[in-house]
Protein backbone atom coordinates (compact mmCIF):
# COMPACT_ATOMS: atom_id res chain seq x y z
CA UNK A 1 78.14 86.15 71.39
CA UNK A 2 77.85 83.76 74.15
CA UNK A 3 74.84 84.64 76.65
CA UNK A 4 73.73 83.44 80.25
CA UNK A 5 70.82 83.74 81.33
CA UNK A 6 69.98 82.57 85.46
CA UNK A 7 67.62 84.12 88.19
CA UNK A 8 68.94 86.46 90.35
CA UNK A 9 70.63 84.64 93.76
CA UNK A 10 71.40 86.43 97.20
CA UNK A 11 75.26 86.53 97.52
CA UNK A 12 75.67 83.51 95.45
CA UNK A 13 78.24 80.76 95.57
CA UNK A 14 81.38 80.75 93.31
CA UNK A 15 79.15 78.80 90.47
CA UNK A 16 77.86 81.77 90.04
CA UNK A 17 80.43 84.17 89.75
CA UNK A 18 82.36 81.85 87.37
CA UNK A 19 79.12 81.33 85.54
CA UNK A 20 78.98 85.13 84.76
CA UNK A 21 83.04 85.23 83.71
CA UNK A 22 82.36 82.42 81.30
CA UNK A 23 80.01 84.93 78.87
CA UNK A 24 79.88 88.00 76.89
CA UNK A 25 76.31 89.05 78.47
CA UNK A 26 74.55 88.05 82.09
CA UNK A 27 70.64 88.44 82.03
CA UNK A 28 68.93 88.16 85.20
CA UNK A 29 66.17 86.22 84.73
CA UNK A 30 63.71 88.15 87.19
CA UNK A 31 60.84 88.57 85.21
CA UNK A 32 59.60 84.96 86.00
CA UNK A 33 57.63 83.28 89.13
CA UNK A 34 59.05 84.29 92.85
CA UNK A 35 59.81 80.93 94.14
CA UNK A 36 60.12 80.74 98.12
CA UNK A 37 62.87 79.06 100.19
CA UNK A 38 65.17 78.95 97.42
CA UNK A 39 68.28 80.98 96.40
CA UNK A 40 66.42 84.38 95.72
CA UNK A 41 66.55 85.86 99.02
CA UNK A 42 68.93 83.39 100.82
CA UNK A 43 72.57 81.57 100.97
CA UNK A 44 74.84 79.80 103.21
CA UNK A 45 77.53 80.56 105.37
CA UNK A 46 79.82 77.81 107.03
CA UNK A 47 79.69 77.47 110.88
CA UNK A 48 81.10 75.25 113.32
CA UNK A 49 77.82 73.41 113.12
CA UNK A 50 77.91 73.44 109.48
CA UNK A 51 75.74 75.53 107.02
CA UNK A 52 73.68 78.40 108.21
CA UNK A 53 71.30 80.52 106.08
CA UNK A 54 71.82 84.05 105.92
CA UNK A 55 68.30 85.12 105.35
CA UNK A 56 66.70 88.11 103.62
CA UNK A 57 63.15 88.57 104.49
CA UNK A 58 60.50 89.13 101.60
CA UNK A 59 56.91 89.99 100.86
CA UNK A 60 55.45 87.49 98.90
CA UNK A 61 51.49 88.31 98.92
CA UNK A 62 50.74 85.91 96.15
CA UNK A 63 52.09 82.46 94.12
CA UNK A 64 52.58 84.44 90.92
CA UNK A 65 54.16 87.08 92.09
CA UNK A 66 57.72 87.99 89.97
CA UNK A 67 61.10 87.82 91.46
CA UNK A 68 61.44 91.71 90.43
CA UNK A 69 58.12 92.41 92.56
CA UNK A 70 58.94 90.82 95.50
CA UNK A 71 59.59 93.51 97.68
CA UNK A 72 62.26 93.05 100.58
CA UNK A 73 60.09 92.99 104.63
CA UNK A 74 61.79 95.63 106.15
CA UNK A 75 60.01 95.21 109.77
CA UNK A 76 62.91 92.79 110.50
CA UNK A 77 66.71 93.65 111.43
CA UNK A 78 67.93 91.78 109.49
CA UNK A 79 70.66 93.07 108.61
CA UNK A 80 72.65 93.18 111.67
CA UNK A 81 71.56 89.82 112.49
CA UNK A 82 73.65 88.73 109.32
CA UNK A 83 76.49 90.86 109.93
CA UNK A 84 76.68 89.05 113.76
CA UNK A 85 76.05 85.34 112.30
CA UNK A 86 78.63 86.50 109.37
CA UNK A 87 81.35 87.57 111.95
CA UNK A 88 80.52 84.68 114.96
CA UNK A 89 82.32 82.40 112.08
CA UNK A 90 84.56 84.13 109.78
CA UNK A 91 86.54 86.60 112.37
CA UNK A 92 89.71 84.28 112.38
CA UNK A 93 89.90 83.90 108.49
CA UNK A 94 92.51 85.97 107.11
CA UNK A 95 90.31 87.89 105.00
CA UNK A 96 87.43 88.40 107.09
CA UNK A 97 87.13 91.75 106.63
CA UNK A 98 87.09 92.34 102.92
CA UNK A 99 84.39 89.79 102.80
CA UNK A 100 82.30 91.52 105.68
CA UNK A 101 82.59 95.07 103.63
CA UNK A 102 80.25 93.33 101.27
CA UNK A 103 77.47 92.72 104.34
CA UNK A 104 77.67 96.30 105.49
CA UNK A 105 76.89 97.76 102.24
CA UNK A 106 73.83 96.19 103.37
CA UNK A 107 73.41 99.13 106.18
CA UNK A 108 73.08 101.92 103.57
CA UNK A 109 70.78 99.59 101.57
CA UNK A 110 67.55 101.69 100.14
CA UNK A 111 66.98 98.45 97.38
CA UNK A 112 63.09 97.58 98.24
CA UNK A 113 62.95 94.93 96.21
CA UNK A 114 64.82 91.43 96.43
CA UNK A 115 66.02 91.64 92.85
CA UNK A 116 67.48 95.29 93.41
CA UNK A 117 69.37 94.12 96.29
CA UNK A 118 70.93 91.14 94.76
CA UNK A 119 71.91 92.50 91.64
CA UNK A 120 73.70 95.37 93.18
CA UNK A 121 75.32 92.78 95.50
CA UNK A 122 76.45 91.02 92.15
CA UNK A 123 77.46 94.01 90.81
CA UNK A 124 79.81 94.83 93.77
CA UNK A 125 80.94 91.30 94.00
CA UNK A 126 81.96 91.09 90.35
CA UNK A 127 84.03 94.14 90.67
CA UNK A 128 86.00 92.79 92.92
CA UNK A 129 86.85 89.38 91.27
CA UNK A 130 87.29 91.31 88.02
CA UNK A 131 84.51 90.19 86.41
CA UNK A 132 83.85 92.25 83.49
CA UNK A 133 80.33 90.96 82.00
CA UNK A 134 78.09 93.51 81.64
CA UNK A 135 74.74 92.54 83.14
CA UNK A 136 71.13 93.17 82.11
CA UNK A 137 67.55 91.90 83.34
CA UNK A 138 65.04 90.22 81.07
CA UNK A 139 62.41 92.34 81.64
CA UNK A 140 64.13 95.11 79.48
CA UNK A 141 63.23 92.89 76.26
CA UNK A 142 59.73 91.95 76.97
CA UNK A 143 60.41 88.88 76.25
CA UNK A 144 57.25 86.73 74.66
CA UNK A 145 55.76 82.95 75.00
CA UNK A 146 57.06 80.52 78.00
CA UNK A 147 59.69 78.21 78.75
CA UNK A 148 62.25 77.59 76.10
CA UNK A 149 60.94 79.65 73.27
CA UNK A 150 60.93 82.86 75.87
CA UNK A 151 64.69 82.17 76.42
CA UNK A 152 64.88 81.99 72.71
CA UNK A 153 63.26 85.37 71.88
CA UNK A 154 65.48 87.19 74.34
CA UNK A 155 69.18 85.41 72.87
CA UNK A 156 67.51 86.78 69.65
CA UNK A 157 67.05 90.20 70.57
CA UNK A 158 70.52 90.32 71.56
CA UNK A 159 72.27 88.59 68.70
CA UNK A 160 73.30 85.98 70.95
CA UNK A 161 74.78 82.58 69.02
CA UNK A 162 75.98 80.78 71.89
CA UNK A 163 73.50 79.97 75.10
CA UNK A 164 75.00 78.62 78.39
CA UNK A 165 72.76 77.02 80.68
CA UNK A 166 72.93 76.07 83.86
CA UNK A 167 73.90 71.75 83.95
CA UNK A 168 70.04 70.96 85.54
CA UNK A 169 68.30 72.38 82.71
CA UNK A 170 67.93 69.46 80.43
CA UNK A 171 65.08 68.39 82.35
CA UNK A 172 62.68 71.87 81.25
CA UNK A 173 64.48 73.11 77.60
CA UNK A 174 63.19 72.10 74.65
CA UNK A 175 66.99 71.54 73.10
CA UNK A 176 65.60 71.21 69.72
CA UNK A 177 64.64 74.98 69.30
CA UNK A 178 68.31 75.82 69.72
CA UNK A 179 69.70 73.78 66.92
CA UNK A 180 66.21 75.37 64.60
CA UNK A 181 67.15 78.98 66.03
CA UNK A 182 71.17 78.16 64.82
CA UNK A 183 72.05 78.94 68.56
CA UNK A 184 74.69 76.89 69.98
CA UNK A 185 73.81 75.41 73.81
CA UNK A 186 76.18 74.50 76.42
CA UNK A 187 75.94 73.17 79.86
CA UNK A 188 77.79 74.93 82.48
CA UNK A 189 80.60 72.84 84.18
CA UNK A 190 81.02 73.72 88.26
CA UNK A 191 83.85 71.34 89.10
CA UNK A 192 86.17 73.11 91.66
CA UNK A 193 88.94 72.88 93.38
CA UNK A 194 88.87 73.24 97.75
CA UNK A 195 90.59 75.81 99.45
CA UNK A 196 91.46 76.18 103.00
CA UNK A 197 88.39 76.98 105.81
CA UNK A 198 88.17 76.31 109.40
CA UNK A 199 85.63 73.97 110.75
CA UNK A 200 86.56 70.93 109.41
CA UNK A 201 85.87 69.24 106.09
CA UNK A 202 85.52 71.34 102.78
CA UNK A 203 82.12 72.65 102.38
CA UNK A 204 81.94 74.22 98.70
CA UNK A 205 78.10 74.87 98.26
CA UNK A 206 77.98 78.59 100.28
CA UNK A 207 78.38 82.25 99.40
CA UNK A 208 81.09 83.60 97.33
CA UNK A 209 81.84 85.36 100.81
CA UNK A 210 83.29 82.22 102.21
CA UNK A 211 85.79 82.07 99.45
CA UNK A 212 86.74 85.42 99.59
CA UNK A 213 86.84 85.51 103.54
CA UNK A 214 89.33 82.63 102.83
CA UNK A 215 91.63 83.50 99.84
CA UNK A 216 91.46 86.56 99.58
CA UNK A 217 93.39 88.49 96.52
CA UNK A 218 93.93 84.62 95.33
CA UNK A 219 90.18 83.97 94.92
CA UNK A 220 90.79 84.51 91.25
CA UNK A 221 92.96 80.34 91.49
CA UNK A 222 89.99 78.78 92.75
CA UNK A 223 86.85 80.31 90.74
CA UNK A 224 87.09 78.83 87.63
CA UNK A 225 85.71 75.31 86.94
CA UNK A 226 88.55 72.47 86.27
CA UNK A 227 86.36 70.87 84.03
CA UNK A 228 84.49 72.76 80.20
CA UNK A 229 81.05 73.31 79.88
CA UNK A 230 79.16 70.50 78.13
CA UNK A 231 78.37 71.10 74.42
CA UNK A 232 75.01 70.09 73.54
CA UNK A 233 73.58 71.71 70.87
CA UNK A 234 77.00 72.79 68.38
């Protein structure tokens, strides 16, 4: 069984998505360190002055606080302010509004953590690109140790025999526990092909909403990666 394990992302980019498709099990990893301005509680969004943030505002009281504590700061309207900065450059794409039903789920939303909120998000995103991975978080195996050898004991508990990574780990796993633990690692591949957006030159690095704003029923043609993962351990 082939196994991913990644920290959760707000409306992540088509990586991600394709990512998930390529295994037989997603694990958020959200039982690990709450690291701020990064993907957690944030993505991008193409404008006519280039890439915006759409911005989730969080509660982070102190540096170790978990990604699944990290509770979602709900003094701000935030969630309008998206929906505006979401419309102000999407409205002429010819699928605006399937990809603007995702933001105003986000107007019901009674997730009070970050981690709630963007796996539901996934969830409803993965639905509708047909994804059918089911998805768990790491915290349901209590995993044990750090770094590599906690990634280890969870693809244990779970039988897995293949791990895919994402391409930047090589630089924090210890490699050589996969090939003593018989678990075969891969490197994910994201090489993709463009598709049509306004505002000039391909931008490929924002939310999966831009692609679906976009394409539509054909986001399916431009989510996979034209390239294979990278076999490292066999």
């Amino acid at each position: 069984m082939r196994v991913g394990i990644i920290q959760s992302n707000y409306i992540p980019w088509r990586g991600y998505f394709d990512f998930i498709d390529d295994v037989d099990l997603f694990i958020l990893y959200d039982d690990v360190q709450y690291t701020k301005n990064d993907w957690r509680n944030r993505n991008k969004i193409k404008t006519p002055f280039g890439r915006k943030w759409l911005t989730v505002p969080v509660k982070q009281q102190s540096l170790k606080q978990l990604i699944k504590d990290t509770n979602i700061d709900t003094t701000h309207d935030w969630v309008y302010t998206q929906i505006n900065q979401f419309t102000e450059s999407y409205k002429n794409t010819p699928f605006f509004s399937e990809a603007l039903g995702f933001l105003e789920l986000l107007k019901q939303n009674k997730h009070q953590t970050i981690s709630e909120l963007n796996r539901y998000l996934i969830d409803e995103i993965t639905g509708y690109l047909g994804i059918k991975t089911p998805m768990e978080v790491s915290w349901k195996y209590s995993p044990r140790s750090t770094k590599t050898e906690r990634i280890i004991d969870i693809l244990k508990k779970v039988d897995a025999t293949v791990y895919l990574s994402g391409p930047n780990a090589d630089c924090y796993l210890d490699t050589t526990l996969f090939r003593e633990s018989n678990i075969r690692l891969e490197f994910k591949s994201y090489s993709y092909e463009p598709y049509s957006q306004p505002w000039g030159d391909f931008i490929g690095d924002v939310t999966i909403l831009d692609l679906i704003a976009n394409c539509g029923p054909d986001v399916r043609r431009f989510l996979k990666s034209t390239t294979p993962n990278q076999v490292i351990i066999p």
